[in-house]
Protein backbone atom coordinates (compact mmCIF):
# COMPACT_ATOMS: atom_id res chain seq x y z
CA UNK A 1 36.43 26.51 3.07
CA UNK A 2 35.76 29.01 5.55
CA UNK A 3 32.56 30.64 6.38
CA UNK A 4 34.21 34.03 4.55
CA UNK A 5 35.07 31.90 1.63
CA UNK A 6 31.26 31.34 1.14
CA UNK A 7 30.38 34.49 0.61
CA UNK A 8 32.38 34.77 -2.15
CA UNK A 9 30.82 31.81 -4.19
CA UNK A 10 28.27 32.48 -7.32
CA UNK A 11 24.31 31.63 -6.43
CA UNK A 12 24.35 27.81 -8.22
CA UNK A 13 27.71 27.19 -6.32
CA UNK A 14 26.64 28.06 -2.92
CA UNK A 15 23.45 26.11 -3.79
CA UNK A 16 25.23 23.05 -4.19
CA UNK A 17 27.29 23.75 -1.54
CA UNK A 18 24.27 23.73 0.93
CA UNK A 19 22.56 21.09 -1.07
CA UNK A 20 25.68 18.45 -0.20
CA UNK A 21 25.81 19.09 3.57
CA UNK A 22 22.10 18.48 3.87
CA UNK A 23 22.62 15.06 2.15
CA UNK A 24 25.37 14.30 4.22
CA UNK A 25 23.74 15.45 7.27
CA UNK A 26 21.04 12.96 6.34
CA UNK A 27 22.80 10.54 5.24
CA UNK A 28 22.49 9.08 1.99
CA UNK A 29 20.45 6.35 2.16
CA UNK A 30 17.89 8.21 3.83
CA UNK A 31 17.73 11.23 1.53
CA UNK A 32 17.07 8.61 -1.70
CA UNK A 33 14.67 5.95 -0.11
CA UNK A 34 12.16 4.79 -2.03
CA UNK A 35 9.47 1.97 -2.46
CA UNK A 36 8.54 1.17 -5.80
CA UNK A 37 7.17 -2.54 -6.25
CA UNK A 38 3.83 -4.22 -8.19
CA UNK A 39 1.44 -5.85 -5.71
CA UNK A 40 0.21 -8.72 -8.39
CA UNK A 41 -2.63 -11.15 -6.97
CA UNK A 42 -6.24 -12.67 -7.26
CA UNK A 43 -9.43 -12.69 -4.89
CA UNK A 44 -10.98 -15.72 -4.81
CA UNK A 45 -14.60 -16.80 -2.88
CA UNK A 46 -14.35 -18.25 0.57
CA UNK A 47 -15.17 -21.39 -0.54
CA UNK A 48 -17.60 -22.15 3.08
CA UNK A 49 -19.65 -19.03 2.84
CA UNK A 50 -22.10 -21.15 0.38
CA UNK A 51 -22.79 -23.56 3.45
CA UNK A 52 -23.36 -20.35 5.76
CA UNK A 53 -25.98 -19.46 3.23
CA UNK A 54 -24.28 -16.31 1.97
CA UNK A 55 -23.60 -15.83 -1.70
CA UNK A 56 -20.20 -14.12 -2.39
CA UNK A 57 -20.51 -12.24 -5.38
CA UNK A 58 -17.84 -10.20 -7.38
CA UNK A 59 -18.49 -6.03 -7.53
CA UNK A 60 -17.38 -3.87 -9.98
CA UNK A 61 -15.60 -1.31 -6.85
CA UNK A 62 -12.71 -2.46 -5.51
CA UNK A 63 -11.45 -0.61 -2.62
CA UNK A 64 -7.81 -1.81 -1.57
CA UNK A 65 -5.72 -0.40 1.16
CA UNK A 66 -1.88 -1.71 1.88
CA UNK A 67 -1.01 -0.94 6.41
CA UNK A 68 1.74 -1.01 7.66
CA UNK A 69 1.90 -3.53 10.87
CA UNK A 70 4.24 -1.79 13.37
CA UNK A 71 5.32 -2.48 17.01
CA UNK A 72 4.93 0.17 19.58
CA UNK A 73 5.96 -1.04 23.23
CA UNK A 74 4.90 -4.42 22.54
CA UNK A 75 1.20 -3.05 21.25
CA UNK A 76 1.06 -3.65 17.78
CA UNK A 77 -0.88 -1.77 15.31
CA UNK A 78 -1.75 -0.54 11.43
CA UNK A 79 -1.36 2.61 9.46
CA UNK A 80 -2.17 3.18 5.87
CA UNK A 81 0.63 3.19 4.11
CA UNK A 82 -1.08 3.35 0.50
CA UNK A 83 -4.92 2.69 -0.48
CA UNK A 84 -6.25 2.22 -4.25
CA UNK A 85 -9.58 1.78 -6.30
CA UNK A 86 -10.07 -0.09 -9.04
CA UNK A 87 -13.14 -0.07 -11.38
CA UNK A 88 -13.11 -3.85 -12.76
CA UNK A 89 -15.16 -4.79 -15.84
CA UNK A 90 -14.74 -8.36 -15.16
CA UNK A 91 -17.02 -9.26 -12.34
CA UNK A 92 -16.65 -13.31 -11.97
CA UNK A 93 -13.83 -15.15 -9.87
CA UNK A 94 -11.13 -15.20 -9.68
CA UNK A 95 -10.52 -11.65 -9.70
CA UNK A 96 -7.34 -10.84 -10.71
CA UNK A 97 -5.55 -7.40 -9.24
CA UNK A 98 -2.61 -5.30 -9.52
CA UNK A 99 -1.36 -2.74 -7.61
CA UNK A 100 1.53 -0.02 -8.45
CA UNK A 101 3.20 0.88 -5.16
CA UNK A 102 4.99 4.39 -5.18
CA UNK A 103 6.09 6.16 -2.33
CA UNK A 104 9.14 8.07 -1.15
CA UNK A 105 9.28 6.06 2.47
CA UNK A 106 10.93 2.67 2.39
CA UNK A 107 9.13 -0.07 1.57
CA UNK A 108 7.56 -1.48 5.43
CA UNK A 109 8.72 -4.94 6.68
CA UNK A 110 4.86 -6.32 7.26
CA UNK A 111 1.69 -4.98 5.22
CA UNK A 112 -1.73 -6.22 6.09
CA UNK A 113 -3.42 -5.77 2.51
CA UNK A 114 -7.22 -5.35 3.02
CA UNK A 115 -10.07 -5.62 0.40
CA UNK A 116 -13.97 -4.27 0.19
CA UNK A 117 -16.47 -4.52 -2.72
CA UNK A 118 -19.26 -2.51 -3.58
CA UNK A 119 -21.82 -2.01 -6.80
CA UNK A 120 -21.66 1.52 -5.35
CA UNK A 121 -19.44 4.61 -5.19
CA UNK A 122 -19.27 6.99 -2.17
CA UNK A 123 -19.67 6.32 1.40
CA UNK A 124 -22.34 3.80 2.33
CA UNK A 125 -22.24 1.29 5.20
CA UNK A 126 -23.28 -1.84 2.13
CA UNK A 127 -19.36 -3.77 0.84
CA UNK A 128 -21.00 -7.59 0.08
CA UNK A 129 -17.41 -8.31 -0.18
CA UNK A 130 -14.39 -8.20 2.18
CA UNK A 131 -10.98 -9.76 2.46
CA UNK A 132 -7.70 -9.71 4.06
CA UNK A 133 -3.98 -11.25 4.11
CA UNK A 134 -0.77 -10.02 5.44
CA UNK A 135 2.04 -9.70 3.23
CA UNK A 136 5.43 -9.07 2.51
CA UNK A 137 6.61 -6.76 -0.58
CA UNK A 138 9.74 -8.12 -0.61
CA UNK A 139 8.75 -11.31 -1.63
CA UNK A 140 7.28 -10.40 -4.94
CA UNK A 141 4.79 -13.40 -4.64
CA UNK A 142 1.09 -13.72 -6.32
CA UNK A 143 -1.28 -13.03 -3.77
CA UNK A 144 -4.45 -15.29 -3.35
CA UNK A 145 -6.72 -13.11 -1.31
CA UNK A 146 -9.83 -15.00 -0.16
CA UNK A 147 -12.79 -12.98 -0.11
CA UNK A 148 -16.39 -13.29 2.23
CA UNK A 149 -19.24 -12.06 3.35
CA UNK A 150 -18.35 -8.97 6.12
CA UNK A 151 -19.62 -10.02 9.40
CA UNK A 152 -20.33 -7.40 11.67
């Protein structure tokens, strides 16, 4: 088909007509990636903060936030990839969590998954609870995310 030819095509054909060359320009995988997945887990107490004399205790604000670990000329560092809060009405350990993961970018090879607590909405400098563990989506594992007292 000839760039003349084109011109003679009705308004949904020459649509479609543009819409397949930018997917094949793209490539198909690319145009169609996706990562959909359930992040399924529990927080649990550090289990030696009691002999530091700190007293972990569960909130009702749970502030989660999934980053992406990358490599950048042998520096490595995080960027959000997704964050979440979740109101729990349960407030005793084990705390049990899940997350619903959607986003149009592929799923990333390592996620650090971070956690803070607070009584308290809005931004305050007070989260008497904190945890972290890296991950792997692709696993589809139960995550046991131990939990402490922030240290500063």
């Amino acid at each position: 088909m000839g760039m003349s030819d084109v011109s003679h095509l009705s308004l949904p054909a020459a649509f479609a007509v543009v819409m397949v060359a930018g997917f094949a320009g793209l490539g198909m995988p690319a145009a169609f990636a996706a990562c959909d997945a359930t992040l399924r887990g529990e927080l649990l107490p550090d289990p030696g903060s009691q002999f530091r004399g700190f007293r972990i205790r569960p909130t009702k604000l749970l502030f989660f936030s999934l980053d992406e670990i990358r490599e950048d000329r042998g520096d490595r560092g995080a960027v959000t990839f997704q964050s979440f809060r979740v109101t729990k009405a349960r407030t005793r350990f084990p705390i049990p969590f899940e997350l619903t993961i959607h986003s149009s970018k592929d799923c990333p090879q390592e996620l650090r998954l971070s956690v803070a607590g607070s009584d308290r909405d809005g931004l305050h400098y007070e989260y008497p609870l904190s945890g972290s563990k890296q991950i792997r989506l692709e696993k589809q594992e139960f995550e046991r995310v131990i939990v402490h007292w922030p240290s500063f």
